[in-house]
Protein backbone atom coordinates (compact mmCIF):
# COMPACT_ATOMS: atom_id res chain seq x y z
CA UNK A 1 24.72 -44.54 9.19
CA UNK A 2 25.69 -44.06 12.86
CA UNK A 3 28.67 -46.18 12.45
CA UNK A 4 30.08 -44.94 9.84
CA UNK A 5 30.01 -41.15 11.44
CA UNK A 6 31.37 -42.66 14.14
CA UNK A 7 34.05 -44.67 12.74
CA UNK A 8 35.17 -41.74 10.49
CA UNK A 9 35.94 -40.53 13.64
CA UNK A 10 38.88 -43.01 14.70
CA UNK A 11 39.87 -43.46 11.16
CA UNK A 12 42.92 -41.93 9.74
CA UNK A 13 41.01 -41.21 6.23
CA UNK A 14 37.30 -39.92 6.70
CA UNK A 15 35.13 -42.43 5.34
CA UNK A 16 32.37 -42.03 2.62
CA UNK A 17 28.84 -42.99 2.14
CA UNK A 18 29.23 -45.73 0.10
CA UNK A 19 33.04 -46.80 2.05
CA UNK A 20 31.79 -50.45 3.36
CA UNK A 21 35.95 -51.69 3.95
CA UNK A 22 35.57 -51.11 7.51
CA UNK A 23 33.17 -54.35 7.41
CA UNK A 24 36.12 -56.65 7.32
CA UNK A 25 38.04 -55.26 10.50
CA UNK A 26 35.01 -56.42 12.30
CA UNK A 27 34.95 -59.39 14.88
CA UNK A 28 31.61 -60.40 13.30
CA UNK A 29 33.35 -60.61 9.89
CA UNK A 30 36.39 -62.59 11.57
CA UNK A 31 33.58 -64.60 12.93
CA UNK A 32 32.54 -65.40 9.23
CA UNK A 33 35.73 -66.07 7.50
CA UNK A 34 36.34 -68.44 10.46
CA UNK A 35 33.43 -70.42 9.61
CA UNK A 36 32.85 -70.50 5.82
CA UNK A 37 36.85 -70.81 5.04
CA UNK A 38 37.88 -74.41 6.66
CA UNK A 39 40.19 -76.12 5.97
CA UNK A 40 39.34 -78.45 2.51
CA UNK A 41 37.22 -75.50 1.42
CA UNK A 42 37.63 -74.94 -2.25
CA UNK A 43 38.23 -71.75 -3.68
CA UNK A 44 34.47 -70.81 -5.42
CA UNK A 45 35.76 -68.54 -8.28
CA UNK A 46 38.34 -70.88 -9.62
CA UNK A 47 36.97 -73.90 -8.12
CA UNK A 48 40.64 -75.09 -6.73
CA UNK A 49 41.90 -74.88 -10.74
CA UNK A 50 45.27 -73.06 -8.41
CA UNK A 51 45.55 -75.78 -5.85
CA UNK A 52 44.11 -75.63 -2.43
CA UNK A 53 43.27 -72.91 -0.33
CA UNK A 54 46.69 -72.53 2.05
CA UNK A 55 46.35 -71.78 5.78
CA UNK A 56 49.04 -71.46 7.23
CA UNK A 57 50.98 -68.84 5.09
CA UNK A 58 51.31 -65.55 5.38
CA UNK A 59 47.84 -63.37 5.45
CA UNK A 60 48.47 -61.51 1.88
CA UNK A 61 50.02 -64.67 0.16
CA UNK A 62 47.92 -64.85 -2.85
CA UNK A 63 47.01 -68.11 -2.23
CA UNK A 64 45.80 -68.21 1.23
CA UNK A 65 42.05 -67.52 2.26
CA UNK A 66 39.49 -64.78 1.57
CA UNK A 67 35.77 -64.75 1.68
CA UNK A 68 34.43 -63.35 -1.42
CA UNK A 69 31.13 -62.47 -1.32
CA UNK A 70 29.41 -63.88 -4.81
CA UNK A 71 27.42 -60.24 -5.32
CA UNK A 72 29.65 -57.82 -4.46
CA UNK A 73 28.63 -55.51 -1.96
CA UNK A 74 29.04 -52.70 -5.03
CA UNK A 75 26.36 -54.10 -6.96
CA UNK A 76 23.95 -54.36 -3.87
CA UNK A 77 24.69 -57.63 -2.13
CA UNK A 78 24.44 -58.24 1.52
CA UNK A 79 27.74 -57.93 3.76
CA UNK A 80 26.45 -60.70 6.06
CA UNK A 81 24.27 -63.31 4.56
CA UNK A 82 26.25 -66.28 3.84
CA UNK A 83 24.41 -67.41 0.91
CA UNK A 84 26.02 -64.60 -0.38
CA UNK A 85 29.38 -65.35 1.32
CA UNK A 86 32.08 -68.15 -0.27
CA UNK A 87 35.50 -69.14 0.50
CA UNK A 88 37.90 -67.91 -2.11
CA UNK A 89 42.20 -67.63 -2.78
CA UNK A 90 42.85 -64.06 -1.64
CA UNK A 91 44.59 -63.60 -5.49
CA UNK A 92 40.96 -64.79 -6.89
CA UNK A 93 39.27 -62.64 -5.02
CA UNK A 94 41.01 -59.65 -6.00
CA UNK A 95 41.32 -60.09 -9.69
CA UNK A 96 37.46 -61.07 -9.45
CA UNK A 97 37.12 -57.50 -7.63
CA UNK A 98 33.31 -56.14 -8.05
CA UNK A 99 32.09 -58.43 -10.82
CA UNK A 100 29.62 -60.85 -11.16
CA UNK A 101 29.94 -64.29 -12.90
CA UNK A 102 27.85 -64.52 -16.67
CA UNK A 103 24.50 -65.99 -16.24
CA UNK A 104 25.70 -68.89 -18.25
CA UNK A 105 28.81 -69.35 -15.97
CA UNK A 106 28.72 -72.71 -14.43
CA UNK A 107 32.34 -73.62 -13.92
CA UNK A 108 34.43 -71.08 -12.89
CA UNK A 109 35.72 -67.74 -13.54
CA UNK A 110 39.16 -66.86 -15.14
CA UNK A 111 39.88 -63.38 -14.26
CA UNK A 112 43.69 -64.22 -13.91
């Protein structure tokens, strides 16, 4: 709760409660994606269905990497455990957005 106040602070737009975006501007988080996304990861929502995970393209190309945490932070899942962290396309990722996979999901999601 301290953080946030404080952060709110320096931000341009006051932050809420619930606002938990300033998690990935964190060197901790940087940290993370540097050691879950390696190169030969595959993409865990589409399980590399869209090709590889590309590193060295631009950071918004829709193919290039994310972390994507597999119970979204919305729905009560942990920012920092990495069982709950997996490498991910940054397009996957954001057509995924805050939902979970069905129970009897075992191969994939297609939210594109």
């Amino acid at each position: 709760m301290v953080v946030i106040e404080r952060r709110a602070v320096r931000r341009r737009r006051p932050l809420t409660e619930g606002d938990l975006s300033w998690i990935r501007s964190t060197a901790r988080w940087k940290r993370l994606v540097d050691e879950i996304c390696v190169p030969g990861a595959v993409c865990g929502i589409c399980l590399g269905e869209r090709g590889p995970i590309l590193f060295d393209v631009r950071r918004a190309h829709p193919l290039s990497r994310s972390l994507d945490h597999i119970k979204p932070l919305a729905r009560g899942g942990d920012p920092w455990d990495p069982a709950n962290l997996q490498p991910a396309h940054l397009s996957c990722n954001a057509a995924k957005g805050d939902r979970e996979p069905p129970a009897r999901c075992n191969r994939g999601w297609s939210w594109y």
